[in-house]
N, C-alpha and C. Protein backbone atom coordinates (compact mmCIF):
# COMPACT_ATOMS: atom_id res chain seq x y z
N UNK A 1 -11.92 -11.09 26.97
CA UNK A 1 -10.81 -10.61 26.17
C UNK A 1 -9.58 -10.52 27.07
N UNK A 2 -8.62 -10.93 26.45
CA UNK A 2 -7.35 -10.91 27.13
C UNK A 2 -6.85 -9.79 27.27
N UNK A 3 -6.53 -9.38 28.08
CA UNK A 3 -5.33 -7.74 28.26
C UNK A 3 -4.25 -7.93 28.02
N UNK A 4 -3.55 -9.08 28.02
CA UNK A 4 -1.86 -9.31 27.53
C UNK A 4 -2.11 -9.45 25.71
N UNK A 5 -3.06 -10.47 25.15
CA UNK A 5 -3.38 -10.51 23.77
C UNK A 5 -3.58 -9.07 23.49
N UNK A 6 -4.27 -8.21 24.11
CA UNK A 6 -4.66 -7.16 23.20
C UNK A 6 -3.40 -6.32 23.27
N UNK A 7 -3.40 -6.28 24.51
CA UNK A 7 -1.84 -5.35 24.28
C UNK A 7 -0.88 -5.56 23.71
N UNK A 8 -0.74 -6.86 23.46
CA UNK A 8 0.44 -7.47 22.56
C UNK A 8 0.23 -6.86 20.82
N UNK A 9 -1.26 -7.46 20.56
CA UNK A 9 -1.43 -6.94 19.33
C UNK A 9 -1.63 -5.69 19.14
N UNK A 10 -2.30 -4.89 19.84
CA UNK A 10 -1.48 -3.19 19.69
C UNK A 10 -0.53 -3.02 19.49
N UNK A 11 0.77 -3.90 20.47
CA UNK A 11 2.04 -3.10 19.99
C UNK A 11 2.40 -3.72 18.74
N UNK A 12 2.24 -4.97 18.26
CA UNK A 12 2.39 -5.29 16.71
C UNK A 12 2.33 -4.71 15.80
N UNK A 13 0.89 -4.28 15.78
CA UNK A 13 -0.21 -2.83 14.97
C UNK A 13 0.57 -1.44 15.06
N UNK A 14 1.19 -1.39 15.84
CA UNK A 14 1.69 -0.25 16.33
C UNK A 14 3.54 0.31 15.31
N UNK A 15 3.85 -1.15 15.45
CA UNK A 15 5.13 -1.55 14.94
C UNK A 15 5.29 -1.48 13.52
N UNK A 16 4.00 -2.42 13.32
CA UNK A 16 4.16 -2.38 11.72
C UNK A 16 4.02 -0.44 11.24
N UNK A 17 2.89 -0.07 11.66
CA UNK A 17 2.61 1.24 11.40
C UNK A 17 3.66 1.92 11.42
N UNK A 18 4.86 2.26 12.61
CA UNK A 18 5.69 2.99 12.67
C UNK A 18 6.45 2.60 11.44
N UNK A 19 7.08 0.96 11.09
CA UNK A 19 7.56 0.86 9.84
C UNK A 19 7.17 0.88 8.40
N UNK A 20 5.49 1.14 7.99
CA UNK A 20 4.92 1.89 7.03
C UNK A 20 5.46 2.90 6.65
N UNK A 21 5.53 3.67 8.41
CA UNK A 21 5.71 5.17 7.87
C UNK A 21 7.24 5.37 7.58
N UNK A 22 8.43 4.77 8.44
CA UNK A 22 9.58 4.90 7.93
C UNK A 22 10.12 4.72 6.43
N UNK A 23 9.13 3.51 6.21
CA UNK A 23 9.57 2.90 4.76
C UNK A 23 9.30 3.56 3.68
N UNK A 24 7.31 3.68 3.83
CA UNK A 24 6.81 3.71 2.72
C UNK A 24 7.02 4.90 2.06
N UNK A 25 6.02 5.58 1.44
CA UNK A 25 6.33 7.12 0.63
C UNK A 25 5.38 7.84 1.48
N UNK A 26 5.82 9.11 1.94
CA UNK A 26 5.64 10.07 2.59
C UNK A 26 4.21 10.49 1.84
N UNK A 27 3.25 11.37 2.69
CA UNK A 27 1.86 12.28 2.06
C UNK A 27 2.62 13.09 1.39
N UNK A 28 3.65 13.58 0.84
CA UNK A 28 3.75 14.85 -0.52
C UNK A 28 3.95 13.71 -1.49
N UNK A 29 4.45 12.90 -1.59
CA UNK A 29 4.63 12.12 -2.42
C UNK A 29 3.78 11.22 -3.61
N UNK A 30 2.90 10.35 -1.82
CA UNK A 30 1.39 9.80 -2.40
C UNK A 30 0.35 10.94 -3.17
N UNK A 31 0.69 12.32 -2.42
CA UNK A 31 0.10 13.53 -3.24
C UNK A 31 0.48 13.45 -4.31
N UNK A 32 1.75 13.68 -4.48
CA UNK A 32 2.15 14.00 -6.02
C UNK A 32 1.70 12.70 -7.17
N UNK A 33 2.01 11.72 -6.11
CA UNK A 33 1.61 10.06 -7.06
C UNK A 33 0.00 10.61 -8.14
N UNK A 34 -1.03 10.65 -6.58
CA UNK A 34 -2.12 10.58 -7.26
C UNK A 34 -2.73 11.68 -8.06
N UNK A 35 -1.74 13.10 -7.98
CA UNK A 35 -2.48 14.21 -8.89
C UNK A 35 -1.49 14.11 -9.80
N UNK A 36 -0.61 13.71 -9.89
CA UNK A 36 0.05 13.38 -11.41
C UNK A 36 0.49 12.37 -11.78
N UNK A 37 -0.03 11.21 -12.51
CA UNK A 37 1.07 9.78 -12.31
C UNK A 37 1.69 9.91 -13.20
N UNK A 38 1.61 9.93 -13.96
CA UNK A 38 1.95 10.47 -15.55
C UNK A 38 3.43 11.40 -15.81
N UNK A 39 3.45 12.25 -15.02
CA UNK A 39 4.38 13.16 -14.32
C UNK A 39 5.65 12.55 -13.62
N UNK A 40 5.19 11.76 -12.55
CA UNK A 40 5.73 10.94 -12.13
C UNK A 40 6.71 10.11 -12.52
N UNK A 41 5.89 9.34 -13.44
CA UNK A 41 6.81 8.23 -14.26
C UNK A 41 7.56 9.09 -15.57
N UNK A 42 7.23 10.01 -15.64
CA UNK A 42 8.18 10.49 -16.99
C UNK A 42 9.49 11.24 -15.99
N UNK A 43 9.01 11.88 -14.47
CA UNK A 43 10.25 12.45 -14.38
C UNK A 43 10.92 11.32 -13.43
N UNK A 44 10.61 10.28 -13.01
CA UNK A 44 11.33 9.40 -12.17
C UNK A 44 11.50 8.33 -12.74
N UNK A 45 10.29 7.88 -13.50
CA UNK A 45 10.56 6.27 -14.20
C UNK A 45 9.38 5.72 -13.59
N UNK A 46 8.68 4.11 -13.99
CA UNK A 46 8.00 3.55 -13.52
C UNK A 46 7.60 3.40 -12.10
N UNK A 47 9.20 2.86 -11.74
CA UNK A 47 9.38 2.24 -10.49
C UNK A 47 9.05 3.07 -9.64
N UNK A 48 8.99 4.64 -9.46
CA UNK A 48 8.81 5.30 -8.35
C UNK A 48 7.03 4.87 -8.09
N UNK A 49 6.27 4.97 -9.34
CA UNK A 49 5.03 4.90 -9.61
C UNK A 49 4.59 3.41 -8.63
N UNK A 50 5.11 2.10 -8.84
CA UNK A 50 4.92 1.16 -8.31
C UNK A 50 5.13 1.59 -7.20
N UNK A 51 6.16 1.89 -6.25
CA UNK A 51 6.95 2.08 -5.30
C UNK A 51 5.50 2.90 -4.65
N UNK A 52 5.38 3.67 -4.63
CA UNK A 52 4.29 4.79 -4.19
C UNK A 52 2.52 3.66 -4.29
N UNK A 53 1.98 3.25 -5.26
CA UNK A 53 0.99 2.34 -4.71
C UNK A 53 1.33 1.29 -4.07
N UNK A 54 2.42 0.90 -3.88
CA UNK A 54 2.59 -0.41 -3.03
C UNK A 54 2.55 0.06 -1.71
N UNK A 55 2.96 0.88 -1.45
CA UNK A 55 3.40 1.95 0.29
C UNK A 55 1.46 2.13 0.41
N UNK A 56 0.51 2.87 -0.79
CA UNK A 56 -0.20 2.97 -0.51
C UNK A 56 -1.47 1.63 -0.11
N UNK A 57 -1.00 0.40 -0.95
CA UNK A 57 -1.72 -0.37 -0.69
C UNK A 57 -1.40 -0.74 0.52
N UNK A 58 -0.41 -1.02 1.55
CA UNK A 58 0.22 -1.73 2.15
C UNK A 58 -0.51 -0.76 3.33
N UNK A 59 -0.60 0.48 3.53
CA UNK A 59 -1.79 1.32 4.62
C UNK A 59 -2.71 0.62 4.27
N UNK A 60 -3.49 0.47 3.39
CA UNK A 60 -4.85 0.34 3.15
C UNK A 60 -5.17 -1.09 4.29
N UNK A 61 -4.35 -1.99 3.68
CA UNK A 61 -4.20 -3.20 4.27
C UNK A 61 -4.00 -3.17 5.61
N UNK A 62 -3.18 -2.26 6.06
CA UNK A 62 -2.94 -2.03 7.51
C UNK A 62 -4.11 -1.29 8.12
N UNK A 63 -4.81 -0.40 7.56
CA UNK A 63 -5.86 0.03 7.80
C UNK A 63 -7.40 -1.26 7.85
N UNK A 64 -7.38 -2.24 7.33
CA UNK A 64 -8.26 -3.35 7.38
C UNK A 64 -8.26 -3.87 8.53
N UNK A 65 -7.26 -4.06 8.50
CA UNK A 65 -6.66 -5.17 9.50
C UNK A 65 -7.14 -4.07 11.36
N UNK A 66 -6.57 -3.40 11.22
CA UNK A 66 -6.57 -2.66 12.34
C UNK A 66 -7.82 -2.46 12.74
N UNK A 67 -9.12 -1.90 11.96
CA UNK A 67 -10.69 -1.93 11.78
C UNK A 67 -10.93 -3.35 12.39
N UNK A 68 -10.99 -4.13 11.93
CA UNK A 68 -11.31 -5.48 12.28
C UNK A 68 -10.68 -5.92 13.72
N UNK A 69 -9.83 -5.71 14.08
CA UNK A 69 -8.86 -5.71 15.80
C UNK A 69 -9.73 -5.21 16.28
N UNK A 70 -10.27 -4.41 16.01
CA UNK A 70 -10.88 -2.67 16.85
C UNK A 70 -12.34 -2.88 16.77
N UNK A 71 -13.12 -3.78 15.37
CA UNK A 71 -14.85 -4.21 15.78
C UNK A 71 -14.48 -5.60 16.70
N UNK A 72 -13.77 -6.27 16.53
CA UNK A 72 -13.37 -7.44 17.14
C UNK A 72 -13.29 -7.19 18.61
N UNK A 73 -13.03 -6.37 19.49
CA UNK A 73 -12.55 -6.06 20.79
C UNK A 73 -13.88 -5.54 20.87
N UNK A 74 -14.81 -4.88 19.88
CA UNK A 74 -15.84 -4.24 20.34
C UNK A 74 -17.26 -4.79 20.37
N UNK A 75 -16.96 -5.82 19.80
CA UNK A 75 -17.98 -6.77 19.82
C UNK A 75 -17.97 -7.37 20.80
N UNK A 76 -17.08 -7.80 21.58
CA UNK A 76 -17.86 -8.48 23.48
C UNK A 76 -18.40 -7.11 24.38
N UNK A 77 -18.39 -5.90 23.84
CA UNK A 77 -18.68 -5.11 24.70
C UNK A 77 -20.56 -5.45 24.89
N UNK A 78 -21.29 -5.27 25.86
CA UNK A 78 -22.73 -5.63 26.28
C UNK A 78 -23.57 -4.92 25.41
N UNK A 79 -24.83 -5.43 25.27
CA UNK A 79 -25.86 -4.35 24.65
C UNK A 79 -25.47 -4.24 23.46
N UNK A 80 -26.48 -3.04 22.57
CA UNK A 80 -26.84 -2.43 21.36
C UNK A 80 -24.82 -2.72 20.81
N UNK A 81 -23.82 -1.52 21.26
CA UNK A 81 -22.62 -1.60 20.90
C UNK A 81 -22.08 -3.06 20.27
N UNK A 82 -22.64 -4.02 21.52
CA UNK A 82 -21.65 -4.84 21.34
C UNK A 82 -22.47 -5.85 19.51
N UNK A 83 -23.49 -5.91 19.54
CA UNK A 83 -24.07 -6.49 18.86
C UNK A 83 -23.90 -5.75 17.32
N UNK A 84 -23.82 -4.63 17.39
CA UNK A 84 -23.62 -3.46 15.93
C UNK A 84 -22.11 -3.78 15.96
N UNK A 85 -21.36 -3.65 16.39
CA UNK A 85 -19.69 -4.31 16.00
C UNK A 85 -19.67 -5.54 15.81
N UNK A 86 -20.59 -6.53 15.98
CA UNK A 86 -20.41 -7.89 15.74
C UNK A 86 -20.76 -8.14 14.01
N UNK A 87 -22.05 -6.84 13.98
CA UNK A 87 -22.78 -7.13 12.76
C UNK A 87 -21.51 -6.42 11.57
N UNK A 88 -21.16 -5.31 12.16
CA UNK A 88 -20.64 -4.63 10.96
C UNK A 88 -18.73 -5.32 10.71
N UNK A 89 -18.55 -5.88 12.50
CA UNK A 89 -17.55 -6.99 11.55
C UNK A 89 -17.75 -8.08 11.11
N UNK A 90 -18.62 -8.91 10.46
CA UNK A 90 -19.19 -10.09 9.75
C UNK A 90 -18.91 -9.28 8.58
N UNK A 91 -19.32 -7.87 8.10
CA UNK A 91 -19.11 -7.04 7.00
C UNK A 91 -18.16 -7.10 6.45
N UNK A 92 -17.20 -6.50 7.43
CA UNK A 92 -16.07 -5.76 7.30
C UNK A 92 -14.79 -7.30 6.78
N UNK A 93 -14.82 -8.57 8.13
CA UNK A 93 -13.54 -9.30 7.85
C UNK A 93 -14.23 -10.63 7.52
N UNK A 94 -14.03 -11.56 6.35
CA UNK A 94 -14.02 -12.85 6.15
C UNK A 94 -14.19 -13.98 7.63
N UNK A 95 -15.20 -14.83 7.20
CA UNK A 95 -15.22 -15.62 8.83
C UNK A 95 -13.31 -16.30 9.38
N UNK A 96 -12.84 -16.42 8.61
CA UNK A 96 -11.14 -16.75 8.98
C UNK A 96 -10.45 -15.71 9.77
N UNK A 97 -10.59 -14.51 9.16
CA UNK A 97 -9.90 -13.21 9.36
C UNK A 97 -10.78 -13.30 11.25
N UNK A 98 -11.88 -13.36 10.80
CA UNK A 98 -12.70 -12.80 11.93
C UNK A 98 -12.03 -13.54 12.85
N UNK A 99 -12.07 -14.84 13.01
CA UNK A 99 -11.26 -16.22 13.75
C UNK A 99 -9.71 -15.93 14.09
N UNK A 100 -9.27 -15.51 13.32
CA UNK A 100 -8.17 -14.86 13.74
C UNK A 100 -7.84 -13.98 14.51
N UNK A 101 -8.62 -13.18 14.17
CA UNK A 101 -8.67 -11.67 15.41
C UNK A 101 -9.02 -11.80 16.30
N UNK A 102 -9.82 -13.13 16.42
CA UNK A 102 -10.59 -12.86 18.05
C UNK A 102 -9.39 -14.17 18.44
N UNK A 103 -8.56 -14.80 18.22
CA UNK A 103 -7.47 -14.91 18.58
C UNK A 103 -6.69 -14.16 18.74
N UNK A 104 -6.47 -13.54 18.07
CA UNK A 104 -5.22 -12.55 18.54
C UNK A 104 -5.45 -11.76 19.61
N UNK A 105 -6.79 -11.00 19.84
CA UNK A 105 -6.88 -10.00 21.37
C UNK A 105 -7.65 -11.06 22.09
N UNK A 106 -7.63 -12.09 22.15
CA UNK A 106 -7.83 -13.15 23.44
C UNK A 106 -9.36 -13.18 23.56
N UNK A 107 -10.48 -13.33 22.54
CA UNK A 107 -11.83 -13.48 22.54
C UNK A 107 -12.28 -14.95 21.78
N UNK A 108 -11.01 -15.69 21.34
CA UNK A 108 -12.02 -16.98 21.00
C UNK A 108 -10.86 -17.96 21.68
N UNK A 109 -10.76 -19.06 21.89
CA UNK A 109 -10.49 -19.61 22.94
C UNK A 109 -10.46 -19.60 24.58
């Protein structure tokens, strides 16, 4: 595994995350989204409603992605570890995704 790849893609991971959080909708918000939607859209309108699952899908996604970096790096580790992160990312990311990641932190080429 590369140490410049991985560190590179940390700070990517890192980047996008910080601009999730600038952008997207804040935890009182996604709170309020999901214990009232209904509420929501009558006192704001639709769009806040979209606005608020898109911020939330867009973690989720960032949350995938980041899992998969993180079994990906942990899968060359030796032994039992390394072989249970190999298995549970075959689970977790599509063979492409997987191909990708181990490009990106410097484990397949």
């Amino acid at each position: 595994m590369s140490t410049r790849r991985w560190a590179a893609t940390s700070a990517v991971m890192g980047l996008v995350a910080w601009a999730l959080a600038q952008l997207g909708p804040d935890r009182a918000e996604l709170g309020r989204a999901l214990g009232d939607p209904q509420g929501l859209v009558d006192s704001t309108g639709a769009d806040a409603l979209v606005v608020v699952a898109v911020g939330a899908l867009a973690w989720l996604c960032w949350a995938w992605g980041a899992l998969g970096l993180l079994l990906t790096a942990a899968s060359t580790a030796p032994g039992w570890a390394g072989r249970l992160s190999a298995v549970l990312l075959a689970g977790v990311l599509p063979a492409g995704a997987r191909r990708a990641a181990a490009v990106a932190v410097g484990v397949g080429l």
